[in-house]
N, C-alpha and C. Protein backbone atom coordinates (compact mmCIF):
# COMPACT_ATOMS: atom_id res chain seq x y z
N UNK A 1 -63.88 -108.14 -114.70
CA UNK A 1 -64.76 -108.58 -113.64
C UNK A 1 -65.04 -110.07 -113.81
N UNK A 2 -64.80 -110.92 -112.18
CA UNK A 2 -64.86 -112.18 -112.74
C UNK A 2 -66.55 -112.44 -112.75
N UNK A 3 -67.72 -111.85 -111.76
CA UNK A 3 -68.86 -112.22 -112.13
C UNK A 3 -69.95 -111.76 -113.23
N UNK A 4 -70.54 -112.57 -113.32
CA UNK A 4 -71.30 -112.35 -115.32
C UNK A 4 -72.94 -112.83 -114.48
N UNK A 5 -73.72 -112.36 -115.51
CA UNK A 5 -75.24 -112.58 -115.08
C UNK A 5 -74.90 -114.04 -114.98
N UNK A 6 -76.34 -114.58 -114.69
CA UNK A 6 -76.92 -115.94 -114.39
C UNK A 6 -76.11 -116.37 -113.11
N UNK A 7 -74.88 -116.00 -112.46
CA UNK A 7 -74.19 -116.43 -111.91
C UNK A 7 -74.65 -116.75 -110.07
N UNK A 8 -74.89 -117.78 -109.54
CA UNK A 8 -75.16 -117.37 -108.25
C UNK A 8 -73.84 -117.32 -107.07
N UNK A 9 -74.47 -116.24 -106.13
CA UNK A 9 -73.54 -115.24 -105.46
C UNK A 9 -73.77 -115.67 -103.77
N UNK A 10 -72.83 -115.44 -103.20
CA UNK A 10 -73.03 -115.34 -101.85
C UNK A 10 -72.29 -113.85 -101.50
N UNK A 11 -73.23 -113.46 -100.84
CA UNK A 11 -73.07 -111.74 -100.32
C UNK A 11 -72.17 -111.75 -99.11
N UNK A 12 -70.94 -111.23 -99.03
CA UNK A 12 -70.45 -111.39 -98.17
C UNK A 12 -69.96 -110.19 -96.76
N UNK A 13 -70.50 -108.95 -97.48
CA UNK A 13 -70.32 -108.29 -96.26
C UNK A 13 -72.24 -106.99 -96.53
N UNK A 14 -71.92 -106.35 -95.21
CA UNK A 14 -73.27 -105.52 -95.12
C UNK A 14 -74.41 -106.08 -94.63
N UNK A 15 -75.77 -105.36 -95.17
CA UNK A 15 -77.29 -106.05 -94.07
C UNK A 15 -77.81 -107.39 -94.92
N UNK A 16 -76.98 -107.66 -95.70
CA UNK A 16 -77.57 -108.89 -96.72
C UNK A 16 -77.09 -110.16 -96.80
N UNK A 17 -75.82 -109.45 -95.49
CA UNK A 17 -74.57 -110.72 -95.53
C UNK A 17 -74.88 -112.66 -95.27
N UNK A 18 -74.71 -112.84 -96.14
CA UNK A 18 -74.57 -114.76 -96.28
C UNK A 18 -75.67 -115.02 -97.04
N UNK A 19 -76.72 -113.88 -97.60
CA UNK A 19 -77.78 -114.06 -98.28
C UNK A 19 -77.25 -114.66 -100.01
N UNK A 20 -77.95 -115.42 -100.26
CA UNK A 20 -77.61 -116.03 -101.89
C UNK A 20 -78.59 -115.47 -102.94
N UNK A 21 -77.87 -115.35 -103.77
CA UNK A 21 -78.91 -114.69 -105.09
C UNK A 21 -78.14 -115.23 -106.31
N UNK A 22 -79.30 -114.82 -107.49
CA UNK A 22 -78.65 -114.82 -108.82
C UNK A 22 -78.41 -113.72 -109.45
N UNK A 23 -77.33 -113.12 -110.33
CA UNK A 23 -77.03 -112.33 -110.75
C UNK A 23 -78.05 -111.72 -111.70
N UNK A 24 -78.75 -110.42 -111.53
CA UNK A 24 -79.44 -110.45 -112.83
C UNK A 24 -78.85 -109.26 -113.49
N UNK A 25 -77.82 -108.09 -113.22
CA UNK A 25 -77.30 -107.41 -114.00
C UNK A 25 -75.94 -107.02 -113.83
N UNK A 26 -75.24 -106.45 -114.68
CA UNK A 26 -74.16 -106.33 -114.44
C UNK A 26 -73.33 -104.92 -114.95
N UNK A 27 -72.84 -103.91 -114.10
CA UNK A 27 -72.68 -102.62 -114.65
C UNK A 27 -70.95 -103.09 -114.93
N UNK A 28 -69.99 -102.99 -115.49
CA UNK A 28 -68.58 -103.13 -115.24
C UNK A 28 -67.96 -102.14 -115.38
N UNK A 29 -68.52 -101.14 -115.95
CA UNK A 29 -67.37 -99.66 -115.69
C UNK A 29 -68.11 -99.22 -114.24
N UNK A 30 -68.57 -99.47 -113.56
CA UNK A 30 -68.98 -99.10 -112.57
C UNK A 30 -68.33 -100.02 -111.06
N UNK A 31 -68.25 -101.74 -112.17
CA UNK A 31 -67.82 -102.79 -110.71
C UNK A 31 -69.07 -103.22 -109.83
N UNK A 32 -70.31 -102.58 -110.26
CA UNK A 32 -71.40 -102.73 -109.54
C UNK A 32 -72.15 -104.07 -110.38
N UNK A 33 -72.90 -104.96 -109.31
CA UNK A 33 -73.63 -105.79 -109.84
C UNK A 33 -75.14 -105.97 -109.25
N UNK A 34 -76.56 -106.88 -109.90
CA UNK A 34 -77.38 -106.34 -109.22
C UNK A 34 -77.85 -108.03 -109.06
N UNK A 35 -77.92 -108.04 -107.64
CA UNK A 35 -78.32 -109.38 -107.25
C UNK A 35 -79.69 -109.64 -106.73
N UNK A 36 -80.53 -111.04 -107.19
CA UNK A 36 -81.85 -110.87 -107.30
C UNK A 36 -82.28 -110.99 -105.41
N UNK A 37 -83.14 -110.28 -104.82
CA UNK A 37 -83.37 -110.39 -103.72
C UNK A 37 -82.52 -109.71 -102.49
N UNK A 38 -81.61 -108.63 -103.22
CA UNK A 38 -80.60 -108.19 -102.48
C UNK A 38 -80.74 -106.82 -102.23
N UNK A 39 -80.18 -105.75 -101.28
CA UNK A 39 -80.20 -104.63 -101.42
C UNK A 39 -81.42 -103.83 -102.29
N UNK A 40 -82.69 -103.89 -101.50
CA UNK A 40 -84.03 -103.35 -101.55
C UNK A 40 -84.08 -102.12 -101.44
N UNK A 41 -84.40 -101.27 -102.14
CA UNK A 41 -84.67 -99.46 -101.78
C UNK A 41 -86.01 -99.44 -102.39
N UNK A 42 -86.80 -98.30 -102.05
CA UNK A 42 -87.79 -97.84 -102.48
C UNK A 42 -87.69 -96.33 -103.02
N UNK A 43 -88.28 -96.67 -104.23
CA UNK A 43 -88.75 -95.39 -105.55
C UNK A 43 -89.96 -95.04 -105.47
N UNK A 44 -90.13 -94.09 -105.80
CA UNK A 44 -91.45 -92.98 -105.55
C UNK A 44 -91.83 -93.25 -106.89
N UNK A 45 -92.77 -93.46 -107.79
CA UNK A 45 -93.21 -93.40 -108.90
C UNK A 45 -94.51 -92.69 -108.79
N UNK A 46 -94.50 -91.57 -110.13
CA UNK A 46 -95.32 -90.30 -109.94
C UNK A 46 -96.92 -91.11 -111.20
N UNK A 47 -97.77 -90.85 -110.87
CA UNK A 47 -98.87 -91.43 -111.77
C UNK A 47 -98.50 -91.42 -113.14
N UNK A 48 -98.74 -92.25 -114.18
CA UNK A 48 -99.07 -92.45 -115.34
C UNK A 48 -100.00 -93.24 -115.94
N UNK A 49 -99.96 -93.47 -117.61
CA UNK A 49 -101.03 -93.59 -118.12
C UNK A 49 -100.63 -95.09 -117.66
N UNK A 50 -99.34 -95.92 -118.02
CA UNK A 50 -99.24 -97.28 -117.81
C UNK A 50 -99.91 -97.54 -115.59
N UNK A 51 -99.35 -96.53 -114.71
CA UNK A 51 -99.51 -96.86 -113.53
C UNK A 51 -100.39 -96.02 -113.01
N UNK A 52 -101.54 -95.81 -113.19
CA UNK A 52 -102.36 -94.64 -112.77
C UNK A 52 -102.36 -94.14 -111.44
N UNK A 53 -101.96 -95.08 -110.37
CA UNK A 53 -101.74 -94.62 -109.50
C UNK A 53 -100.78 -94.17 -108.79
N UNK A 54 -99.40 -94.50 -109.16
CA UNK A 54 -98.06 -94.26 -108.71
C UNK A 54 -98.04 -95.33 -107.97
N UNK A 55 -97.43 -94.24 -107.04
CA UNK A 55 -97.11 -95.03 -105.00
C UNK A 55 -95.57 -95.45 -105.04
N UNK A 56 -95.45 -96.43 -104.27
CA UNK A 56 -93.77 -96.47 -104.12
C UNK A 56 -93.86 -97.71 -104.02
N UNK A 57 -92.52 -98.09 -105.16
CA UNK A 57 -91.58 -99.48 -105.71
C UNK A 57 -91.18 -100.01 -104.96
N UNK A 58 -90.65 -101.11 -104.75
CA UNK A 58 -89.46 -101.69 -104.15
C UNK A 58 -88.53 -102.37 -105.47
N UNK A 59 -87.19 -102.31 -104.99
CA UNK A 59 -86.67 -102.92 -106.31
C UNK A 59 -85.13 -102.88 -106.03
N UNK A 60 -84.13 -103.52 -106.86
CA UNK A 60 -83.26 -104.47 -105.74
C UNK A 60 -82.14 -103.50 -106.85
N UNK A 61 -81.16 -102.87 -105.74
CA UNK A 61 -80.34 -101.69 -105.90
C UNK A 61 -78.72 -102.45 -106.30
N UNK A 62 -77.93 -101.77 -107.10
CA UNK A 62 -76.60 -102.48 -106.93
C UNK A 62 -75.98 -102.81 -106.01
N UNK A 63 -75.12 -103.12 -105.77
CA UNK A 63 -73.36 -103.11 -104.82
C UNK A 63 -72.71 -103.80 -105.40
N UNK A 64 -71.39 -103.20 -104.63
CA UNK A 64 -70.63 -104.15 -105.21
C UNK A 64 -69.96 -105.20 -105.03
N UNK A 65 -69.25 -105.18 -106.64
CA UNK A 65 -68.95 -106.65 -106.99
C UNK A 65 -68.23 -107.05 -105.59
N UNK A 66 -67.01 -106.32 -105.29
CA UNK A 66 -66.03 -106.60 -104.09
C UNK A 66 -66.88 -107.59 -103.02
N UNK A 67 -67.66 -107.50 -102.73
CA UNK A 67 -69.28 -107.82 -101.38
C UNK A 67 -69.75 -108.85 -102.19
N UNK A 68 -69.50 -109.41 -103.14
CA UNK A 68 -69.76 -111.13 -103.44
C UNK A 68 -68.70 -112.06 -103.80
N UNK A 69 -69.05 -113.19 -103.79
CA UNK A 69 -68.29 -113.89 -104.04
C UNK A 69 -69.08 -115.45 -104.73
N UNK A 70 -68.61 -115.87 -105.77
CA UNK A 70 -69.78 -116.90 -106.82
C UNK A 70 -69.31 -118.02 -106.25
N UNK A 71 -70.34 -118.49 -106.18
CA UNK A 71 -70.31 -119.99 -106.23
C UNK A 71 -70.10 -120.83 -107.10
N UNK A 72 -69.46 -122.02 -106.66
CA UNK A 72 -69.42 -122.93 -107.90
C UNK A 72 -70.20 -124.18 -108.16
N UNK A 73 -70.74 -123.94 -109.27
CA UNK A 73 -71.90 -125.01 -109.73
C UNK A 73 -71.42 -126.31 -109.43
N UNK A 74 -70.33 -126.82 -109.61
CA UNK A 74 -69.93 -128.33 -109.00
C UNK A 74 -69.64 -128.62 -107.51
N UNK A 75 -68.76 -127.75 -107.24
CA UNK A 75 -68.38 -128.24 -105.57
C UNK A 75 -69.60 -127.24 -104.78
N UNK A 76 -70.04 -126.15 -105.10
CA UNK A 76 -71.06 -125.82 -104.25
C UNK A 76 -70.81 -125.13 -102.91
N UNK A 77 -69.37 -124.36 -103.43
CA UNK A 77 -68.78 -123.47 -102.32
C UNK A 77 -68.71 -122.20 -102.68
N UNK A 78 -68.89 -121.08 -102.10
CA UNK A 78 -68.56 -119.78 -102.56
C UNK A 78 -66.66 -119.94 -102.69
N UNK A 79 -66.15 -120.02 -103.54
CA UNK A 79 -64.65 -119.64 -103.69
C UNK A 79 -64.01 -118.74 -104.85
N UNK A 80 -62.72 -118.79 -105.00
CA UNK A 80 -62.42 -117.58 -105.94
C UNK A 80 -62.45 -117.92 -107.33
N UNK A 81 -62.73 -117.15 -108.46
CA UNK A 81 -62.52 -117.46 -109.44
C UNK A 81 -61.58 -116.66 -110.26
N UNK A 82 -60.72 -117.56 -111.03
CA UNK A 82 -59.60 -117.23 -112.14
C UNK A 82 -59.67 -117.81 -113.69
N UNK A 83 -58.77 -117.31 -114.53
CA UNK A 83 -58.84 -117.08 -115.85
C UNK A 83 -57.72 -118.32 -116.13
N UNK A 84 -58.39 -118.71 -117.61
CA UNK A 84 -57.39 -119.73 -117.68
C UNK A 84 -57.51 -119.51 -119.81
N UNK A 85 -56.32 -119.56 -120.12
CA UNK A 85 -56.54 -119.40 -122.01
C UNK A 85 -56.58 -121.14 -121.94
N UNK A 86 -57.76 -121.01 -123.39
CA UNK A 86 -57.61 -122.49 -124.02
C UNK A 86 -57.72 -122.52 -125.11
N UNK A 87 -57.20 -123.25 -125.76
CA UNK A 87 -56.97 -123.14 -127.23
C UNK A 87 -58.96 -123.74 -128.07
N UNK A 88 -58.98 -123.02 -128.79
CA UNK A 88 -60.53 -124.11 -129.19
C UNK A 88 -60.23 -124.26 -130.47
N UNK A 89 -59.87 -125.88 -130.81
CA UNK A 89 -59.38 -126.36 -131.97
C UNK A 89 -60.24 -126.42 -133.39
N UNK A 90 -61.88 -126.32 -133.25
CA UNK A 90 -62.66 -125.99 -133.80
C UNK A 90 -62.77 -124.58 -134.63
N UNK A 91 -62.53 -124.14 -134.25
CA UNK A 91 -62.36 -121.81 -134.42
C UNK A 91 -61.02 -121.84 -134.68
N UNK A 92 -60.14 -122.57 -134.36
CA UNK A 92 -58.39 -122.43 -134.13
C UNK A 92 -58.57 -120.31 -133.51
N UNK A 93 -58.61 -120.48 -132.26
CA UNK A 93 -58.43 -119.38 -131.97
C UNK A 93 -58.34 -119.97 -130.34
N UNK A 94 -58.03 -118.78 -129.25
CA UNK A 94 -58.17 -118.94 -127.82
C UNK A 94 -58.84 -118.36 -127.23
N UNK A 95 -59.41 -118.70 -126.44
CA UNK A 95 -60.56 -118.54 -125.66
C UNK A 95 -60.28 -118.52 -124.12
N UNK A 96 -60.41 -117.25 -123.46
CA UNK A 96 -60.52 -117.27 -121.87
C UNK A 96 -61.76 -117.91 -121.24
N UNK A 97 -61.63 -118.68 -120.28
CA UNK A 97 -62.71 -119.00 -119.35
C UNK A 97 -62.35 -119.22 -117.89
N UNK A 98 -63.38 -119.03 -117.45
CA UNK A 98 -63.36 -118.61 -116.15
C UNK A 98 -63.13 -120.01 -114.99
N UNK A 99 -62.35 -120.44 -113.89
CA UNK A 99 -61.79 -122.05 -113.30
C UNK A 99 -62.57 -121.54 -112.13
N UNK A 100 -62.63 -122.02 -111.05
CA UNK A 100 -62.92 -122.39 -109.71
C UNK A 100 -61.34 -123.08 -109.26
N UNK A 101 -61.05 -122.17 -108.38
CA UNK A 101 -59.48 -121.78 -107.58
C UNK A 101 -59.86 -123.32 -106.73
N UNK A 102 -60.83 -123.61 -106.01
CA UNK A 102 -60.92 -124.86 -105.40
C UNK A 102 -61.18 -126.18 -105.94
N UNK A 103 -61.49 -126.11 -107.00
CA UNK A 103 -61.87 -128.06 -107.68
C UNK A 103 -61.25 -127.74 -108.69
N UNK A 104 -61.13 -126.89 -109.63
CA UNK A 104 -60.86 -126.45 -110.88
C UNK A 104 -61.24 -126.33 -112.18
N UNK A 105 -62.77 -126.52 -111.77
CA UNK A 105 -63.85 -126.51 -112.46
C UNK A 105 -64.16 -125.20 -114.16
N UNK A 106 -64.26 -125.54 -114.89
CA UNK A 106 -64.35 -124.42 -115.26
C UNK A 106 -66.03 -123.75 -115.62
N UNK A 107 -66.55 -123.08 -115.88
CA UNK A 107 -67.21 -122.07 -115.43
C UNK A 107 -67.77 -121.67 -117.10
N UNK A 108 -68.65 -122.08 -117.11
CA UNK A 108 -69.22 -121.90 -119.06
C UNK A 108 -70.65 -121.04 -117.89
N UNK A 109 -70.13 -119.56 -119.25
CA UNK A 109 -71.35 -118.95 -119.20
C UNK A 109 -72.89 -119.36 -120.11
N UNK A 110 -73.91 -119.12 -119.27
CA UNK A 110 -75.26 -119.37 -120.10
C UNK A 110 -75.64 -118.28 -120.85
């Protein structure tokens, strides 16, 4: 999966469509991701000692990954992202990271 938390998204199909968010979770055996401000459902929560009263949640449901598409922190376009190996001469080992298909930016996770 090319999107990872922190990442911001443009939603591209359904009732949320062109809406922007940030990634705040990420299921990958599932393909599902959960974007902040996106896809709202409401939960019934039954009384407890922490919520004494219950009542009903709102709280922001998966979809999927397929229905976004990330933006890129430099050019500032929703476009595609791909994999690129680089050697890191420090570790002497290789390292995948993630480019921007349009500038060719690459893409360091936080």
């Amino acid at each position: 999966m090319r999107v990872r938390k922190n990442d911001q998204v443009l939603v591209l199909s359904g009732n949320y469509k062109g809406k922007k968010g940030k990634v705040l979770k990420v299921y990958p055996e599932k393909s599902r991701i959960i974007v902040e401000g996106v896809n709202f459902i409401k939960r019934h929560s039954r009384p407890t000692q922490q919520n004494p009263k219950g009542g009903i949640v709102e709280k922001e449901a998966p979809i999927h990954v397929s229905n976004v598409m990330v933006i890129c922190p430099k050019c500032s376009t929703p476009s595609r992202m791909g994999t690129k190996t680089v050697v890191d001469e420090t570790r002497k080992r290789k390292n995948s990271v993630r480019i921007c298909k349009n500038c060719g930016e690459m893409l360091v996770s936080k």
